[in-house]
Protein backbone atom coordinates (compact mmCIF):
# COMPACT_ATOMS: atom_id res chain seq x y z
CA UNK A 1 -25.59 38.20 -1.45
CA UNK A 2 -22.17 38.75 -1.16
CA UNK A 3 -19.06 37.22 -3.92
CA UNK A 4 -18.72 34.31 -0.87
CA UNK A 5 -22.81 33.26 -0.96
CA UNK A 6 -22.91 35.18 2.61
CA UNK A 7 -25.50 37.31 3.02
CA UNK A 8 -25.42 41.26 3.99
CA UNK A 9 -27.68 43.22 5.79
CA UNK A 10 -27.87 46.90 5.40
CA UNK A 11 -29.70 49.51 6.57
CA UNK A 12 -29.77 52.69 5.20
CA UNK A 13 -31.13 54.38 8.52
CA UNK A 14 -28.93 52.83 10.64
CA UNK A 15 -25.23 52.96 11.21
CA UNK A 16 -24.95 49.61 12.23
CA UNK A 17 -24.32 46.64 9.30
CA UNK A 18 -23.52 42.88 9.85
CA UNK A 19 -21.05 40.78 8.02
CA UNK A 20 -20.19 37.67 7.55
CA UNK A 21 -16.77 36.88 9.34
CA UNK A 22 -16.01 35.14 5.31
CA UNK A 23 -16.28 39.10 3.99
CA UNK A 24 -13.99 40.80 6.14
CA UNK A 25 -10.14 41.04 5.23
CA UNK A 26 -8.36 37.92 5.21
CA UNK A 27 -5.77 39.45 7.59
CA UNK A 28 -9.11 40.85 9.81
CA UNK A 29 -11.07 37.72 9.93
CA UNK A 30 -8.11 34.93 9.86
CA UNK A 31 -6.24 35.99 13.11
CA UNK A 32 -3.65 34.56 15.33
CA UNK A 33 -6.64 32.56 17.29
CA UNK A 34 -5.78 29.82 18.99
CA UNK A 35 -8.75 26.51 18.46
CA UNK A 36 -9.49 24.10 20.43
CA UNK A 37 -11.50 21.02 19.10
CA UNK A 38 -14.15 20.07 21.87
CA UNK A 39 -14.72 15.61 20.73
CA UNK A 40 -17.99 13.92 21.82
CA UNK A 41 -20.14 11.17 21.07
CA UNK A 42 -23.30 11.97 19.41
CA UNK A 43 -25.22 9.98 22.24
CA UNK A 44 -26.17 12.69 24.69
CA UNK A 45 -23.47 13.68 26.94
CA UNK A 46 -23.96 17.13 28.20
CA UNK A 47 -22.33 18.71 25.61
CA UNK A 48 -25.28 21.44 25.05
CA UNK A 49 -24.53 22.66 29.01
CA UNK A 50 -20.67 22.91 28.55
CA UNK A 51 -21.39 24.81 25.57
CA UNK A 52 -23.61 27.26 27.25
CA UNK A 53 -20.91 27.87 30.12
CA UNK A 54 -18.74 29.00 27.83
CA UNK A 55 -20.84 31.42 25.96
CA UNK A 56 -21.84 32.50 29.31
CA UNK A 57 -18.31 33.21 30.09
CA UNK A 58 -17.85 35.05 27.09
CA UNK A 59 -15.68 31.91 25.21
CA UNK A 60 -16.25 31.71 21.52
CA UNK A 61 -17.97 28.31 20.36
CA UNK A 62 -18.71 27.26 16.55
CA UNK A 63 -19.61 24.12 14.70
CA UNK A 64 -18.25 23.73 11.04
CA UNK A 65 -16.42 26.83 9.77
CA UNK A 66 -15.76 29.92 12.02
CA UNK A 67 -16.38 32.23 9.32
CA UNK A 68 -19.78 30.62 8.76
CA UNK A 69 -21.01 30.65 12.19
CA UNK A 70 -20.31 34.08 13.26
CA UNK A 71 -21.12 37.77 12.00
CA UNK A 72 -19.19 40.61 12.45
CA UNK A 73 -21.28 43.79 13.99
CA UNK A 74 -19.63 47.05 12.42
CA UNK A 75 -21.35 50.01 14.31
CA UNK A 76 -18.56 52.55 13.16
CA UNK A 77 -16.85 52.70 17.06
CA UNK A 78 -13.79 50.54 18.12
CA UNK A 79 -16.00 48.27 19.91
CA UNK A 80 -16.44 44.63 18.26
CA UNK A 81 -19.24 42.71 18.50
CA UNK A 82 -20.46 39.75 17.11
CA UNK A 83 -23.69 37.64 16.25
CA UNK A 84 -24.64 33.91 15.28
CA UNK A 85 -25.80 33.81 12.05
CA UNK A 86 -29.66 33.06 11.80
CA UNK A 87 -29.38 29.33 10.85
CA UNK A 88 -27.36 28.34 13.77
CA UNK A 89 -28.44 30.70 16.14
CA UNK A 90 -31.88 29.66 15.83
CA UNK A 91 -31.57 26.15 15.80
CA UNK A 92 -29.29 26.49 18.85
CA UNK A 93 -31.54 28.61 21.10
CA UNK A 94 -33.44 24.93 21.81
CA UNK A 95 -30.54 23.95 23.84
CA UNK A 96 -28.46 26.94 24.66
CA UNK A 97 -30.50 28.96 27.31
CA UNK A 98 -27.77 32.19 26.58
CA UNK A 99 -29.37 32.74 23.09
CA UNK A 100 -32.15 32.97 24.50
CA UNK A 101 -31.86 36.49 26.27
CA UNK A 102 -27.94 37.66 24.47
CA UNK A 103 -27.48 38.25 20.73
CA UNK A 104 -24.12 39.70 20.78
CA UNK A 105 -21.07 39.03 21.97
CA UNK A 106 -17.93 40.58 22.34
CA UNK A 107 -15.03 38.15 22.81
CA UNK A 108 -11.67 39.58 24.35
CA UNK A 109 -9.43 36.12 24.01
CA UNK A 110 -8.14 35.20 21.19
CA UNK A 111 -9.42 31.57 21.64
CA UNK A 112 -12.38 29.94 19.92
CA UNK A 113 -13.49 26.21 20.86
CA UNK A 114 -15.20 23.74 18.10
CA UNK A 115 -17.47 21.69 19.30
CA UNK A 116 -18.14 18.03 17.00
CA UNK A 117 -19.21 14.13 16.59
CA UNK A 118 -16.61 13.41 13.72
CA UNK A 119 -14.68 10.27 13.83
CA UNK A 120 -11.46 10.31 13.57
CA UNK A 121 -9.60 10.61 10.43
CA UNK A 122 -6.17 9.60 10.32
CA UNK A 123 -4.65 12.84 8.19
CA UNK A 124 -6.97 15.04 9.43
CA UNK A 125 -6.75 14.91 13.09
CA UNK A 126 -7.26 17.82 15.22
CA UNK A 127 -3.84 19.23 17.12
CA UNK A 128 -3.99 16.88 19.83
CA UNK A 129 -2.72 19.57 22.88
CA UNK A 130 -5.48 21.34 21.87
CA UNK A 131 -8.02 18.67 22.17
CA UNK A 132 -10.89 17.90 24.83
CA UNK A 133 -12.31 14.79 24.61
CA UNK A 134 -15.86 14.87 26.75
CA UNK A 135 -17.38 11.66 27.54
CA UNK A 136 -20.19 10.26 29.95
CA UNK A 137 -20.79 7.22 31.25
CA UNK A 138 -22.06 4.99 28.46
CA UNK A 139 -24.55 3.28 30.05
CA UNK A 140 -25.96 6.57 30.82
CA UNK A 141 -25.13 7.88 27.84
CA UNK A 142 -26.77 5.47 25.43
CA UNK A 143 -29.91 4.83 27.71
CA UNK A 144 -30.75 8.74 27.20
CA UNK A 145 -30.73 8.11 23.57
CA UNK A 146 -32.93 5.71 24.10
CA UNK A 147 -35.09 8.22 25.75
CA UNK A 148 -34.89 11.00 23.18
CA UNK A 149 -35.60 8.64 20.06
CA UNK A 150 -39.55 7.70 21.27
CA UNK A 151 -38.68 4.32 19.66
CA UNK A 152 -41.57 1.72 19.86
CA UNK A 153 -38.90 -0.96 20.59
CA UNK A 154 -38.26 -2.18 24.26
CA UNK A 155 -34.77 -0.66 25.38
CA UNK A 156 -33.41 -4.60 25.08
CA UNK A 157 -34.31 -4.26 21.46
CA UNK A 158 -33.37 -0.66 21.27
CA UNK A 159 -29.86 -2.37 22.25
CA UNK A 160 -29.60 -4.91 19.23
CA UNK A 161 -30.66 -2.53 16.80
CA UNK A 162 -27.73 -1.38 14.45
CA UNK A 163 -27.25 1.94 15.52
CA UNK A 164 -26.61 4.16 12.42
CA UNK A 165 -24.94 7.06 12.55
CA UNK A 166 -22.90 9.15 9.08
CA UNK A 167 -19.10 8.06 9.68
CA UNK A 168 -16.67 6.78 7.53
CA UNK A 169 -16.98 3.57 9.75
CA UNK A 170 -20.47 2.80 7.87
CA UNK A 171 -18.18 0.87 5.05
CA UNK A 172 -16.61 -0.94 7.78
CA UNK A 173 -19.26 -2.32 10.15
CA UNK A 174 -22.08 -2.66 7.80
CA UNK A 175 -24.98 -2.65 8.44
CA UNK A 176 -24.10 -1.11 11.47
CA UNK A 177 -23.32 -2.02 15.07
CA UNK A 178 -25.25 -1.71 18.21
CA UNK A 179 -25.73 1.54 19.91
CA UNK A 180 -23.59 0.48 23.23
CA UNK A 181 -20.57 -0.93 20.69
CA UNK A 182 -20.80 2.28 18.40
CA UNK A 183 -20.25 4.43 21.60
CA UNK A 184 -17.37 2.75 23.08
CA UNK A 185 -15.43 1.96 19.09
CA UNK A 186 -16.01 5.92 19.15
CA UNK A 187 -14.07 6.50 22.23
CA UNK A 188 -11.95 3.88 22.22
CA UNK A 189 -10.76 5.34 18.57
CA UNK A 190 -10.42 9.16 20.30
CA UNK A 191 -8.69 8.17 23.23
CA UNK A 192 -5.99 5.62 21.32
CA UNK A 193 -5.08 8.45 18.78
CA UNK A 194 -5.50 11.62 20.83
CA UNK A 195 -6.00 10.07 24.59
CA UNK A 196 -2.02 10.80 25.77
CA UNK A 197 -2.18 14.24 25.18
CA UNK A 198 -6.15 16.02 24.91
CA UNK A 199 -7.61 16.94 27.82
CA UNK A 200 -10.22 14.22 29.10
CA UNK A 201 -12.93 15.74 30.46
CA UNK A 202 -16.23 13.35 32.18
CA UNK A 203 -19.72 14.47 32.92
CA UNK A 204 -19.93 13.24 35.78
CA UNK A 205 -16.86 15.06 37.27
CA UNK A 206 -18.51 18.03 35.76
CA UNK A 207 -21.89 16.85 37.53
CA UNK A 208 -19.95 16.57 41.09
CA UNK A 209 -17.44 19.62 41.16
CA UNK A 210 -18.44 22.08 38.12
CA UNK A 211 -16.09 25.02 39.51
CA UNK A 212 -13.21 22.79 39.72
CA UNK A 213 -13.73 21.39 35.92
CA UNK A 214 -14.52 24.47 34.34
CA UNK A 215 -11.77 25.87 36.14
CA UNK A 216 -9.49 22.78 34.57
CA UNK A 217 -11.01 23.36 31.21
CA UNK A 218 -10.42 26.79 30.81
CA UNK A 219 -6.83 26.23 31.93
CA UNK A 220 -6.11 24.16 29.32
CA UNK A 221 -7.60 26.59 26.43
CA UNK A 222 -5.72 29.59 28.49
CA UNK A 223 -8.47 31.55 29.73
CA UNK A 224 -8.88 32.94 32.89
CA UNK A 225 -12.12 33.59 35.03
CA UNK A 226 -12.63 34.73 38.47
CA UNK A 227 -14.53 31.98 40.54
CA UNK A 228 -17.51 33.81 41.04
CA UNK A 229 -17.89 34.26 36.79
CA UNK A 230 -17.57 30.55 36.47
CA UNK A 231 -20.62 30.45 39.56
CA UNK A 232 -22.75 32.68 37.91
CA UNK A 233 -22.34 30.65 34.58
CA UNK A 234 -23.32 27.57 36.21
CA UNK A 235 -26.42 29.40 37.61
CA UNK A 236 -27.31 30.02 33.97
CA UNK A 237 -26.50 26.71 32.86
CA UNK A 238 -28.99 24.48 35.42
CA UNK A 239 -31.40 22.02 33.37
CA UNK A 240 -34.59 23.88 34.37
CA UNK A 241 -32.76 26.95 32.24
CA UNK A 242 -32.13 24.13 29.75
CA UNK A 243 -36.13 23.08 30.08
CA UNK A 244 -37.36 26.54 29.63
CA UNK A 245 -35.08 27.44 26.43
CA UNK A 246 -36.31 24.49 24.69
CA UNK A 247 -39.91 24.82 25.46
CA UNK A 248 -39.96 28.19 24.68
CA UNK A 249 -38.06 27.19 21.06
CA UNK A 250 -41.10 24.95 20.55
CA UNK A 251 -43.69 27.88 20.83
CA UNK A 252 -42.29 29.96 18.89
CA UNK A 253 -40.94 27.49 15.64
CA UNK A 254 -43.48 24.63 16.41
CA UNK A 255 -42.55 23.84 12.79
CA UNK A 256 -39.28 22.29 14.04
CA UNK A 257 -40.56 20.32 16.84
């Protein structure tokens, strides 16, 4: 363990060591990167498979702290490389079908998108030019839920349930409100405090022209990718890659299934 609580792996017979991004330099790790918060309900709303294009097309993604989510390969050349640390990587390989077969990256834009379910907290509010707010259709949105949670409950009970989720709205609405009215206070919230400016980005425009969203999306975070990159990404991105990744996650850690 390192002064920071990150751990260090060494080996003496190799040249190669990984760090923790939180080790390096301040001036090394903290550089001029540009981030871009990625907003989205916690109801499922694709969020896994926009993720997944973007690690596919070599975009940096994190959750939490960038320092914390990513390791710094140092194999002694010029060349920089970098890993997901074991927690998250492992935990994401269920729904990212990229971890599955790539364990490094090498990211040549200074950009980095963070992906999250917060709320929105008035003095804390992400830069709202660099903002995407991804949404699906609620109905949709909150019937897959449904799906996902193997409740015992009908899906017309399912929808007068208090849906409970960790926000700073659980003061507010106690004990909770209903799964379709937590989903649209969510939005409703992102879109009246960030809406005029963040991009707004739907699922099912994704679903209907992928090229021409990704294509809109990685405008706005200033990359560029050659169509065919952003093709090949999709390929890689399908749901039956999706299915495969996951059951394949549940072999191998059926302790977390």
């Amino acid at each position: 363990m390192d002064g920071t609580g990150g751990e260090v792996k060494s080996n003496n017979n190799s040249a190669v060591d990984v760090v923790s991004i939180g080790q390096l330099p301040r001036q090394e790790a903290m550089t001029s990167e540009r981030e871009y918060t990625l907003i989205s309900p916690v109801f499922p709303s694709g969020v896994a498979w926009i993720l997944n294009v973007l690690l596919e097309l070599n975009v940096r993604i994190f959750r939490g702290k960038r320092e914390a989510f990513w390791r710094r390969i140092v194999d002694g050349t010029e060349r920089c490389s970098e890993t997901i640390t074991p927690g998250e990587g492992t935990v994401l390989q269920q729904w990212l079908p990229v971890l599955s077969c790539k364990k490094t990256f090498s990211f040549e834009e200074p950009v980095a998108v963070r992906w999250t379910h917060e709320w929105p907290a008035w003095g804390s509010l992400p830069d709202a030019n660099r903002t995407i707010i991804y949404v699906r259709d609620g109905r949709d949105a909150v019937h897959s839920h449904f799906k996902r949670s193997d409740s015992a409950d009908s899906f017309s009970e399912y929808l007068r349930k208090p849906f409970h989720v960790e926000s700073i709205f659980h003061k507010v609405f106690r004990p909770g409100l209903p799964p379709a009215d937590m989903w649209a206070l969510y939005c409703s919230l992102w879109l009246r405090v960030q809406g005029s400016q963040a991009l707004l980005v739907g699922f099912e425009d994704m679903r209907s022209d992928p090229v021409k969203e990704v294509r809109r999306f990685l405008d706005f975070v200033g990359v560029q990718r050659a169509d065919d990159a952003i093709e090949r990404a999709l390929e890689r991105s399908t749901f039956d890659r999706a299915r495969e990744a996951e059951e394949k996650y549940a072999k191998e850690h059926p302790e977390r299934t």
